[in-house]
PDB file of N, CA and C in Angstrom:
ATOM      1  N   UNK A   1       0.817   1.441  -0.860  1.00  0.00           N
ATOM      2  CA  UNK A   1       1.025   2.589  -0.003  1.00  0.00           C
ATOM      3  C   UNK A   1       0.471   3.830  -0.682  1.00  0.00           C
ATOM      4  N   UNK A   2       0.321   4.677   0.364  1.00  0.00           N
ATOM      5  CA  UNK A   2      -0.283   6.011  -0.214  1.00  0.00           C
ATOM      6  C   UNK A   2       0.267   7.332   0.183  1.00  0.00           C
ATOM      7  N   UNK A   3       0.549   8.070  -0.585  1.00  0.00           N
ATOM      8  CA  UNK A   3       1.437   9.102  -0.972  1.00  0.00           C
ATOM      9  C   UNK A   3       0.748   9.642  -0.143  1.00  0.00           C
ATOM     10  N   UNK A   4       1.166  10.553   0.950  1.00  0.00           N
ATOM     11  CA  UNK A   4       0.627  12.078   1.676  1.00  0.00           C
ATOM     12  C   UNK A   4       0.711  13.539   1.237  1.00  0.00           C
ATOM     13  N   UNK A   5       1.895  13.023   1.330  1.00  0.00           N
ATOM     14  CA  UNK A   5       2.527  14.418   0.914  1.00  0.00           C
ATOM     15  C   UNK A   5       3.924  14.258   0.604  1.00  0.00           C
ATOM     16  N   UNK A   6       4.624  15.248  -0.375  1.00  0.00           N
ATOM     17  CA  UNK A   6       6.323  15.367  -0.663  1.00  0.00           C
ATOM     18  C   UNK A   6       6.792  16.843  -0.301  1.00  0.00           C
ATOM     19  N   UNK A   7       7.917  16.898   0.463  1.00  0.00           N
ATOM     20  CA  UNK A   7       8.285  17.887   0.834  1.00  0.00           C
ATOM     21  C   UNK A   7       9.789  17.925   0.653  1.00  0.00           C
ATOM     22  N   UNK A   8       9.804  19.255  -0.127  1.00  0.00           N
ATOM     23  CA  UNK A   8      11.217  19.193  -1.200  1.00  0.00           C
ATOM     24  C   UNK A   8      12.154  20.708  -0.643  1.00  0.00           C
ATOM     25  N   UNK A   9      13.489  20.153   0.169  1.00  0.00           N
ATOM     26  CA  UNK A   9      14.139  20.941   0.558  1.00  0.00           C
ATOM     27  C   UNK A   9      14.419  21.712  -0.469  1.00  0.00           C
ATOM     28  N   UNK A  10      15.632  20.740  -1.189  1.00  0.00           N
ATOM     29  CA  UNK A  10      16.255  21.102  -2.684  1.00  0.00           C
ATOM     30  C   UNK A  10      16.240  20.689  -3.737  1.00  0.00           C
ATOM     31  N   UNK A  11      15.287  20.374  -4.852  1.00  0.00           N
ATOM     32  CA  UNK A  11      15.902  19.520  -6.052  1.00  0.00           C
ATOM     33  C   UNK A  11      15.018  19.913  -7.206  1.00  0.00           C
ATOM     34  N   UNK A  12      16.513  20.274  -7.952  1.00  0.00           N
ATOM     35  CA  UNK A  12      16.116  21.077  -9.285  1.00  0.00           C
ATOM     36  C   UNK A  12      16.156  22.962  -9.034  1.00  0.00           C
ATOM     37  N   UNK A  13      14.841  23.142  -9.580  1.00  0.00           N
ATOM     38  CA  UNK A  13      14.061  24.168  -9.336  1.00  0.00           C
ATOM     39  C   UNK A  13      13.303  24.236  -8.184  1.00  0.00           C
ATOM     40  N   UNK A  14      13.049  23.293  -7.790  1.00  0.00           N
ATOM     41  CA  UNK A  14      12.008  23.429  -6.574  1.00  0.00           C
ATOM     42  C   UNK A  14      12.811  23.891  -5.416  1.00  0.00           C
ATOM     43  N   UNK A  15      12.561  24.631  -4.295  1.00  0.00           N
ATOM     44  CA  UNK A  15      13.144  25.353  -2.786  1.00  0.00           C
ATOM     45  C   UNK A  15      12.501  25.146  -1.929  1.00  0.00           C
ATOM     46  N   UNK A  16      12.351  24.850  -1.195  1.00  0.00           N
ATOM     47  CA  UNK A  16      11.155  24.300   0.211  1.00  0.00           C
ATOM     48  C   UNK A  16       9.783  24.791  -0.367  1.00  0.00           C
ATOM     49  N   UNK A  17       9.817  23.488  -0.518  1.00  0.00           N
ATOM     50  CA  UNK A  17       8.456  23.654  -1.614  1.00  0.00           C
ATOM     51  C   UNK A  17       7.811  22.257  -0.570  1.00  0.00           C
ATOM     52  N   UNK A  18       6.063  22.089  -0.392  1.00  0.00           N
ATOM     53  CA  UNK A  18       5.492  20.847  -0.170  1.00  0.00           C
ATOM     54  C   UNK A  18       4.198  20.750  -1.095  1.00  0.00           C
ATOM     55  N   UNK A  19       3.875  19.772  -1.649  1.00  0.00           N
ATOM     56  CA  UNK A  19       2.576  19.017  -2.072  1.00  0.00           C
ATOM     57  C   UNK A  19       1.955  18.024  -1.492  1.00  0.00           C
ATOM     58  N   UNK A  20       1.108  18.133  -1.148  1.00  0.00           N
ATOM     59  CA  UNK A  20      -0.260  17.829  -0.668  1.00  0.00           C
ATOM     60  C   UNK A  20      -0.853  16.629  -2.092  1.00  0.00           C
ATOM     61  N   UNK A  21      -1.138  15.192  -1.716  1.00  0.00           N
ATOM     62  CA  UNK A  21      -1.452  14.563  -2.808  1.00  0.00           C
ATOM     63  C   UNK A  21      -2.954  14.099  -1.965  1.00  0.00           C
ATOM     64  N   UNK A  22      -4.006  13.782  -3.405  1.00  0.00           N
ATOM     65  CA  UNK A  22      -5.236  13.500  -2.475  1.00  0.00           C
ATOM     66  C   UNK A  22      -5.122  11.960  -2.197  1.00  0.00           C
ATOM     67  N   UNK A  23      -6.293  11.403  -1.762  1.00  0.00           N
ATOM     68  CA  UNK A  23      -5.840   9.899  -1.294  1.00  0.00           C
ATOM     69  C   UNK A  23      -6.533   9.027  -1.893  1.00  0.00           C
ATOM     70  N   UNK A  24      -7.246   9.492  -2.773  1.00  0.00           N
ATOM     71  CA  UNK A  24      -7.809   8.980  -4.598  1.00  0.00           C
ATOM     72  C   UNK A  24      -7.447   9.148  -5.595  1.00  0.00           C
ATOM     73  N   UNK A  25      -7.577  10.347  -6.127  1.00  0.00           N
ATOM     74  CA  UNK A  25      -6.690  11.380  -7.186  1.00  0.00           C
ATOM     75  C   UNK A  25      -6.031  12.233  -6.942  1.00  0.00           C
ATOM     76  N   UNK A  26      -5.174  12.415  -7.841  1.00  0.00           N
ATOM     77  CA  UNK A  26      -4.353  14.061  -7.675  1.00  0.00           C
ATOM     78  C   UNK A  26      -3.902  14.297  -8.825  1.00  0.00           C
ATOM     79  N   UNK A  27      -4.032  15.349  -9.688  1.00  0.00           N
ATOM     80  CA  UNK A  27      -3.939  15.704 -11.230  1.00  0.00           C
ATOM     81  C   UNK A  27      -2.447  16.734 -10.966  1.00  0.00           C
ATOM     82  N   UNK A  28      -1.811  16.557 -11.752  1.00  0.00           N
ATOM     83  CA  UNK A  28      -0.535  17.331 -12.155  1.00  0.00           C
ATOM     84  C   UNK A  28      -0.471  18.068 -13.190  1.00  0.00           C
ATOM     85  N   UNK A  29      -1.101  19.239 -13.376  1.00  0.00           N
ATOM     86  CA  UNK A  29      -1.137  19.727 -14.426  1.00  0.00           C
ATOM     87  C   UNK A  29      -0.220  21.332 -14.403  1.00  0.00           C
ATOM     88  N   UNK A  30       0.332  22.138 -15.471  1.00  0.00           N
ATOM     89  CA  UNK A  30       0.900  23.434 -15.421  1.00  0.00           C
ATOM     90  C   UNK A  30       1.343  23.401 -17.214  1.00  0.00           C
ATOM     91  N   UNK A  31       2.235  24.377 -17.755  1.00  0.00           N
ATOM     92  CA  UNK A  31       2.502  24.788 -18.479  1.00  0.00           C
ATOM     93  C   UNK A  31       4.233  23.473 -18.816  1.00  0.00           C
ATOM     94  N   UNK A  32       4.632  23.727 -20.297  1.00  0.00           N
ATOM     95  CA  UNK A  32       5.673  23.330 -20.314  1.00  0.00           C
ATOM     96  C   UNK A  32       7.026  23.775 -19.321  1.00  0.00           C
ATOM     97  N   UNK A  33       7.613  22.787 -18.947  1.00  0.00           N
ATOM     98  CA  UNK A  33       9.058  23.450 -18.163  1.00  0.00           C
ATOM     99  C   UNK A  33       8.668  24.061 -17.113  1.00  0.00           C
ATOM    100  N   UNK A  34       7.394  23.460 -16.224  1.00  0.00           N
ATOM    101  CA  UNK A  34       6.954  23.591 -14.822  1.00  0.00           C
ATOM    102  C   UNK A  34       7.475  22.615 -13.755  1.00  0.00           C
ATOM    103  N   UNK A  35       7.953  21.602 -14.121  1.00  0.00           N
ATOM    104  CA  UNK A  35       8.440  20.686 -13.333  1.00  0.00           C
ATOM    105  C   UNK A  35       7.525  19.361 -12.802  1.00  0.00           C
ATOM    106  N   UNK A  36       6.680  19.176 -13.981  1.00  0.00           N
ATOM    107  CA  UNK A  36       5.764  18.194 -13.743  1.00  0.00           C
ATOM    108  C   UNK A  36       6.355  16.885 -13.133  1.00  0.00           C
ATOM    109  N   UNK A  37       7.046  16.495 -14.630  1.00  0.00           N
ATOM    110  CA  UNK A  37       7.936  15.660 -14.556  1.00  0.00           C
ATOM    111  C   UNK A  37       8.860  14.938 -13.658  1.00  0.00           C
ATOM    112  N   UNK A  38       9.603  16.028 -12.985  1.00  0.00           N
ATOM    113  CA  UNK A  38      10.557  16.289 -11.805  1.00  0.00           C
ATOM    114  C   UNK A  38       9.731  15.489 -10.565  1.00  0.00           C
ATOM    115  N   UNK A  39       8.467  16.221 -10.387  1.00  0.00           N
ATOM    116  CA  UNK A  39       7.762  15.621  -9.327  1.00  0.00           C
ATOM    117  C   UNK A  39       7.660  14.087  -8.914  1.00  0.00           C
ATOM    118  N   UNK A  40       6.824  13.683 -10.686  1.00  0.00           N
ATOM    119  CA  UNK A  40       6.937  12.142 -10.844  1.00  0.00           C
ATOM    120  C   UNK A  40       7.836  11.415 -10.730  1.00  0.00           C
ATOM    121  N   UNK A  41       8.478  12.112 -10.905  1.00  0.00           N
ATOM    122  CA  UNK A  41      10.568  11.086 -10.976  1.00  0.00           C
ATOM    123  C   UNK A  41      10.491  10.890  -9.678  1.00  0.00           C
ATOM    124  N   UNK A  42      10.389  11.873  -8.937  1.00  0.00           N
ATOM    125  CA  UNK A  42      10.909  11.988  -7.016  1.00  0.00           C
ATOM    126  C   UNK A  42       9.786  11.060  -6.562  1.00  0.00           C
ATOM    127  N   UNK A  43       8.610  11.427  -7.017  1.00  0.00           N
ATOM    128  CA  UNK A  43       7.513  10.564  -6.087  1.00  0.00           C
ATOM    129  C   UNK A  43       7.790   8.714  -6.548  1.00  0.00           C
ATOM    130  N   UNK A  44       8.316   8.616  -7.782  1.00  0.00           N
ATOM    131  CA  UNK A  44       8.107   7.350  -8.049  1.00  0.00           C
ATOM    132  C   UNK A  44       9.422   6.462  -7.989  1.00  0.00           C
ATOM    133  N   UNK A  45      10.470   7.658  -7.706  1.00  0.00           N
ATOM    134  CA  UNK A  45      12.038   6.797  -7.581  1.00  0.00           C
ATOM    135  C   UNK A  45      12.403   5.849  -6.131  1.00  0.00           C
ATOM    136  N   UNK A  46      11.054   6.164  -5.103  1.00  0.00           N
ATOM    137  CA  UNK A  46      11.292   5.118  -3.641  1.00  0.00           C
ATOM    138  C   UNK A  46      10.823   3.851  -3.977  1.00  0.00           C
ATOM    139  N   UNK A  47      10.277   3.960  -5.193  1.00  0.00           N
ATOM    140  CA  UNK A  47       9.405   2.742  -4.667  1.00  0.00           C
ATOM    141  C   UNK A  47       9.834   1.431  -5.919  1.00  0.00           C
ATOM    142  N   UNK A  48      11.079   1.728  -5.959  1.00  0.00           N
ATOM    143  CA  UNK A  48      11.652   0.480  -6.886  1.00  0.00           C
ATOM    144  C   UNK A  48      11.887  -0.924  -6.226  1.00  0.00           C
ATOM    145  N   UNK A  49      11.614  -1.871  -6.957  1.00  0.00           N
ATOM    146  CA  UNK A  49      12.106  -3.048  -6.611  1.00  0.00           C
ATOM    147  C   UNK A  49      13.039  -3.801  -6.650  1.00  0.00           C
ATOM    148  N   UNK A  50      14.295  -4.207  -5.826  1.00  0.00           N
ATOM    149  CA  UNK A  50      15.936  -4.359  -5.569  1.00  0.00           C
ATOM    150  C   UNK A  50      15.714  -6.538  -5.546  1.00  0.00           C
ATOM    151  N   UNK A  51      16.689  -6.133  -5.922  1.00  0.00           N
ATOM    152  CA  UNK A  51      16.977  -7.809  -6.289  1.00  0.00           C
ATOM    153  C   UNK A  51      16.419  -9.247  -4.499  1.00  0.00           C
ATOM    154  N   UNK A  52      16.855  -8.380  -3.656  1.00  0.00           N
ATOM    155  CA  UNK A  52      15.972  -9.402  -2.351  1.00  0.00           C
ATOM    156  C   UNK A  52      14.261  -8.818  -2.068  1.00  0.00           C
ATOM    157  N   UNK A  53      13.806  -8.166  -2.918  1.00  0.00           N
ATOM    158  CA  UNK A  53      12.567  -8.450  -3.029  1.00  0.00           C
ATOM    159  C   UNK A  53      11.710  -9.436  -3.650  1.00  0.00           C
ATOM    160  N   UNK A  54      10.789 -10.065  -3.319  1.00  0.00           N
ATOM    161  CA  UNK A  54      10.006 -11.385  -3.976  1.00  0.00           C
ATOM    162  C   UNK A  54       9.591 -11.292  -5.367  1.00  0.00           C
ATOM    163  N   UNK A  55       8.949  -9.652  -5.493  1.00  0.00           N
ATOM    164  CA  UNK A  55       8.839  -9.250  -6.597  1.00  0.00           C
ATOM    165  C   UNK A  55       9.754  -9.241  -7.758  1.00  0.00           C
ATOM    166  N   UNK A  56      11.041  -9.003  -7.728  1.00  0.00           N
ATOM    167  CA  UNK A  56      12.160  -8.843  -8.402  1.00  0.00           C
ATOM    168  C   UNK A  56      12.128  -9.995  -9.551  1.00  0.00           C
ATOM    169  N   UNK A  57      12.138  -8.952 -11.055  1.00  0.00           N
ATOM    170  CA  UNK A  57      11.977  -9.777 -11.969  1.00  0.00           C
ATOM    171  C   UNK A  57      10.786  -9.712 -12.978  1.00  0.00           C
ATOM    172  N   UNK A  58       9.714  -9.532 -12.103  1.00  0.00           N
ATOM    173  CA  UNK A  58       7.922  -9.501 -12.610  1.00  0.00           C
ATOM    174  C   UNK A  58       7.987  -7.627 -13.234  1.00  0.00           C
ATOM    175  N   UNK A  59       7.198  -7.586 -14.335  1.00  0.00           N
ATOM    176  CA  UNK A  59       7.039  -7.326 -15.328  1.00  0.00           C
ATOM    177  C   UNK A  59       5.898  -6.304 -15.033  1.00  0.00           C
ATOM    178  N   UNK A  60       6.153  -4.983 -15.623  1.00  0.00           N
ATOM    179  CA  UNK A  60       4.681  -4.015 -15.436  1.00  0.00           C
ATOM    180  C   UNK A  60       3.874  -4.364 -16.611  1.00  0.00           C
ATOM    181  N   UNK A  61       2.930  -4.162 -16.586  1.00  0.00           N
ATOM    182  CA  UNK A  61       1.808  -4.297 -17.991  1.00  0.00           C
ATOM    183  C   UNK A  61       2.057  -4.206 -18.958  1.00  0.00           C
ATOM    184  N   UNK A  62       3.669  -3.114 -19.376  1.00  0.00           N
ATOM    185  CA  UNK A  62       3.735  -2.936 -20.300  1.00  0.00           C
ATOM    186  C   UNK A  62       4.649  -3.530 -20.887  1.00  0.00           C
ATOM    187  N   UNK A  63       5.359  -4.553 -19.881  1.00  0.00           N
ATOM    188  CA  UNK A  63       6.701  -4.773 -20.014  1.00  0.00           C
ATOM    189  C   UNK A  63       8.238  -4.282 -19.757  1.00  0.00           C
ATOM    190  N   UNK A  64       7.726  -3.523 -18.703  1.00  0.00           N
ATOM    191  CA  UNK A  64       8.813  -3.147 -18.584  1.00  0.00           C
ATOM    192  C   UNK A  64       9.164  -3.566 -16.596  1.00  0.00           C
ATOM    193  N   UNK A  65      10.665  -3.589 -16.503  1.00  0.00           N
ATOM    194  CA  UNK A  65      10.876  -4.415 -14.600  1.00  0.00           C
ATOM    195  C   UNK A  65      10.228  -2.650 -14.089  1.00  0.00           C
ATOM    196  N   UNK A  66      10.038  -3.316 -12.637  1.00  0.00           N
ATOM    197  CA  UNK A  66       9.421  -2.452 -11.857  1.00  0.00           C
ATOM    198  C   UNK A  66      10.748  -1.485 -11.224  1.00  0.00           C
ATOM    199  N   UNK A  67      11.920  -2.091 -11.459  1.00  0.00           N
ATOM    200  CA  UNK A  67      13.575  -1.548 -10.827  1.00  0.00           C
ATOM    201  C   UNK A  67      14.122  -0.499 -12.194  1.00  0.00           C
ATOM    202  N   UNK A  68      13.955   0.050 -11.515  1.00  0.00           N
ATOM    203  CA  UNK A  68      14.748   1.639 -12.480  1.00  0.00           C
ATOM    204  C   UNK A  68      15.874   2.664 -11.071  1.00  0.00           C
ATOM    205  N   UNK A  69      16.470   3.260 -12.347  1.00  0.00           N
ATOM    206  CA  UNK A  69      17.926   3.933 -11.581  1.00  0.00           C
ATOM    207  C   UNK A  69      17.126   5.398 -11.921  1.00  0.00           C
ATOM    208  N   UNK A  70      18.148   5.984 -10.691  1.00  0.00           N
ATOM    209  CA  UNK A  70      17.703   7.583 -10.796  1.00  0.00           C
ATOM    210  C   UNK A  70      17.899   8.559 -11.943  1.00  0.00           C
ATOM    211  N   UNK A  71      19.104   7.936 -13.019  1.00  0.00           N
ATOM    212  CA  UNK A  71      19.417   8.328 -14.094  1.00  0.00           C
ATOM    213  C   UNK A  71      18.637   7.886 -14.931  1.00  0.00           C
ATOM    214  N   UNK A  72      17.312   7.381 -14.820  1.00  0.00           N
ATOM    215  CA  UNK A  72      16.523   6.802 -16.051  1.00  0.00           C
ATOM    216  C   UNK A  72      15.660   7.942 -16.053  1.00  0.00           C
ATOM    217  N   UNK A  73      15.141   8.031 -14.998  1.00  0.00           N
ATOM    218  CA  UNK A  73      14.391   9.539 -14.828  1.00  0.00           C
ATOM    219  C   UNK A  73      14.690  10.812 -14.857  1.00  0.00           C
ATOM    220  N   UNK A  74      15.819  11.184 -14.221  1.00  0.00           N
ATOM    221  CA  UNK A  74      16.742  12.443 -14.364  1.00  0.00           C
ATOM    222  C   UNK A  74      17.823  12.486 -15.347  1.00  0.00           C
ATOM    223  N   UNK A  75      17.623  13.477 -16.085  1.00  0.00           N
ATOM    224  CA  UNK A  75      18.702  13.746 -16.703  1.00  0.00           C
ATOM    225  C   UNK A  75      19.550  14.624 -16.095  1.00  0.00           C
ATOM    226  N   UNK A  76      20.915  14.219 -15.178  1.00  0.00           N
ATOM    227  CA  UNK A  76      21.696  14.976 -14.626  1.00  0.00           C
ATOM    228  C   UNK A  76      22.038  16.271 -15.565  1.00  0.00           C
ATOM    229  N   UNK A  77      21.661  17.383 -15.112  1.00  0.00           N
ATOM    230  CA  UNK A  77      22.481  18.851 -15.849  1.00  0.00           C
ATOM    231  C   UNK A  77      23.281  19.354 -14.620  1.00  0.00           C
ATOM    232  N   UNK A  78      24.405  19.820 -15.563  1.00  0.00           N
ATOM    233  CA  UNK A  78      25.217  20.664 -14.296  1.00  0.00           C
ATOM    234  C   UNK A  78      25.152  21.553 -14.065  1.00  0.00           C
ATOM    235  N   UNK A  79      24.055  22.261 -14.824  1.00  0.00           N
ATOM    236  CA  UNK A  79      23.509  23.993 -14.290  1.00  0.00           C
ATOM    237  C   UNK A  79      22.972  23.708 -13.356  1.00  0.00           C
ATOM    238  N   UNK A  80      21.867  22.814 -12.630  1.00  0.00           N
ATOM    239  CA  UNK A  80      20.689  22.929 -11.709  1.00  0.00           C
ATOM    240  C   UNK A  80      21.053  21.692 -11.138  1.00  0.00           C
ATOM    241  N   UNK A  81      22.471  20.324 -11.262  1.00  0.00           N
ATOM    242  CA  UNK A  81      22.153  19.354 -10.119  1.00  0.00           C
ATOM    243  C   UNK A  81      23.355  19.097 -10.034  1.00  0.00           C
ATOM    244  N   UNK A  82      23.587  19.100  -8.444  1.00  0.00           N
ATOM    245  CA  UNK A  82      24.981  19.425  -7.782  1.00  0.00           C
ATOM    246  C   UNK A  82      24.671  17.808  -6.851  1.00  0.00           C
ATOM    247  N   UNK A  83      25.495  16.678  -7.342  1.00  0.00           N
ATOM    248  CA  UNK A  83      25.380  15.396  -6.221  1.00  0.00           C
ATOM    249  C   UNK A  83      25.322  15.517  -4.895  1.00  0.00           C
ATOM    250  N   UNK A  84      24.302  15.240  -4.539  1.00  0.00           N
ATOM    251  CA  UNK A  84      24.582  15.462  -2.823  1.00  0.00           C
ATOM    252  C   UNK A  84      23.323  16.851  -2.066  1.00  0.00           C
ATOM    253  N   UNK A  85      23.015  17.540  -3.030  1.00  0.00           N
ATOM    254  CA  UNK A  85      22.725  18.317  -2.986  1.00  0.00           C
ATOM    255  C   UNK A  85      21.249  18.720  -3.150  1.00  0.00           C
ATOM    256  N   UNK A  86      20.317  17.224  -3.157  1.00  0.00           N
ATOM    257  CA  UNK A  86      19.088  17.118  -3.701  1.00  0.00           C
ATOM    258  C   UNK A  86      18.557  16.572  -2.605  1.00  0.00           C
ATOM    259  N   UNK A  87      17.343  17.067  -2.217  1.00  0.00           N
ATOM    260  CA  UNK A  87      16.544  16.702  -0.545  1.00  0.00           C
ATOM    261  C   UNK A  87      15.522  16.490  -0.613  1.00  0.00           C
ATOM    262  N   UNK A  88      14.526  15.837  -1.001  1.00  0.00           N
ATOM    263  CA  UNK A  88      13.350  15.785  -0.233  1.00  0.00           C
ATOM    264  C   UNK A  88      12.558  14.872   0.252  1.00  0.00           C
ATOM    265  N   UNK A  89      11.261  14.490   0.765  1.00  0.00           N
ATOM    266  CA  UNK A  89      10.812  13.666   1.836  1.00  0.00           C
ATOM    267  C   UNK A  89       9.497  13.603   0.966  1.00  0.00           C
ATOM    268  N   UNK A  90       9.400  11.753   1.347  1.00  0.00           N
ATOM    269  CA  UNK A  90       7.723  11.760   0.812  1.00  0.00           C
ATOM    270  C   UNK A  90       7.111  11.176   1.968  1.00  0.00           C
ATOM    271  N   UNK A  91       5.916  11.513   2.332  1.00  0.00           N
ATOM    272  CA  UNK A  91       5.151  11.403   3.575  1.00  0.00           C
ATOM    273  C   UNK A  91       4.087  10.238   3.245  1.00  0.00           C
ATOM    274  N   UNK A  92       4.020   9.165   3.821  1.00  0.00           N
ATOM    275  CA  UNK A  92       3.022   8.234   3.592  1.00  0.00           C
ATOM    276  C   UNK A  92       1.876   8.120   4.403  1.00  0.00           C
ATOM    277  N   UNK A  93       0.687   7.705   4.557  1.00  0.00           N
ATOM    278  CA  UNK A  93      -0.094   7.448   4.814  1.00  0.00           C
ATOM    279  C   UNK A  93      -0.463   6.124   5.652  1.00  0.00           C
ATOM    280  N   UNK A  94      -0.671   6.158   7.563  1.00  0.00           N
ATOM    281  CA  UNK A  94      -0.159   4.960   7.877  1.00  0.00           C
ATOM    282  C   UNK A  94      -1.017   4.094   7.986  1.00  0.00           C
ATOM    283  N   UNK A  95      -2.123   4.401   7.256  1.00  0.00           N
ATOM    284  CA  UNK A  95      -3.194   3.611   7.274  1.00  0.00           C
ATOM    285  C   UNK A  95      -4.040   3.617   6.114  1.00  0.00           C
ATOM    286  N   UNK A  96      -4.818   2.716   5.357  1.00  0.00           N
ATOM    287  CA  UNK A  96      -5.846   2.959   4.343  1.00  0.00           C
ATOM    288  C   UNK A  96      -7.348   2.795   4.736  1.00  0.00           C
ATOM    289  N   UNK A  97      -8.122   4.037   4.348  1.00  0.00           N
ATOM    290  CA  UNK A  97      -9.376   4.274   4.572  1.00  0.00           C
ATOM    291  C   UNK A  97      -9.985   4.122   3.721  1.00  0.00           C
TER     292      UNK A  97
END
């Protein structure tokens, strides 16, 4: 599948915020403590693999399962993350060109 776009009510730092991803590349680049990171977590936390998938089990390149928790990526702080309270939408692409 292919990422469109993410559109982020609330989470973290970010406020109705959207990104635009291209449908080859898309570079993430800014300064430290820009929220690079944050992005990758959100864009890459849908697409885990749950135990009634076929996949479940198989191994990334590096060795590591393709199934990760939201706490592997986020480090909950209680200044900036309130449960319940984190929103946003990733837009897919319904076709490949």
């Amino acid at each position: 599948m292919i990422i469109k776009n993410v559109k982020i009510e609330k989470f973290r730092a970010f406020e109705h915020a959207s990104f635009s991803l291209g449908k080859r590349i898309t570079a993430i680049s800014g300064r430290n403590a820009t929220q690079k990171t944050t992005l990758l977590g959100m864009i890459g936390q849908p697409f885990t693999i749950s135990k009634d998938h076929p996949m479940y089990g198989c191994k990334t390149i590096d060795g590591y399962n393709f199934r990760s928790q939201f706490k592997e990526k986020f480090k909950i702080s209680p200044a900036h993350d309130v449960i319940g309270q984190h929103k946003w939408k990733i837009e897919l692409h319904h076709y490949f060109e």
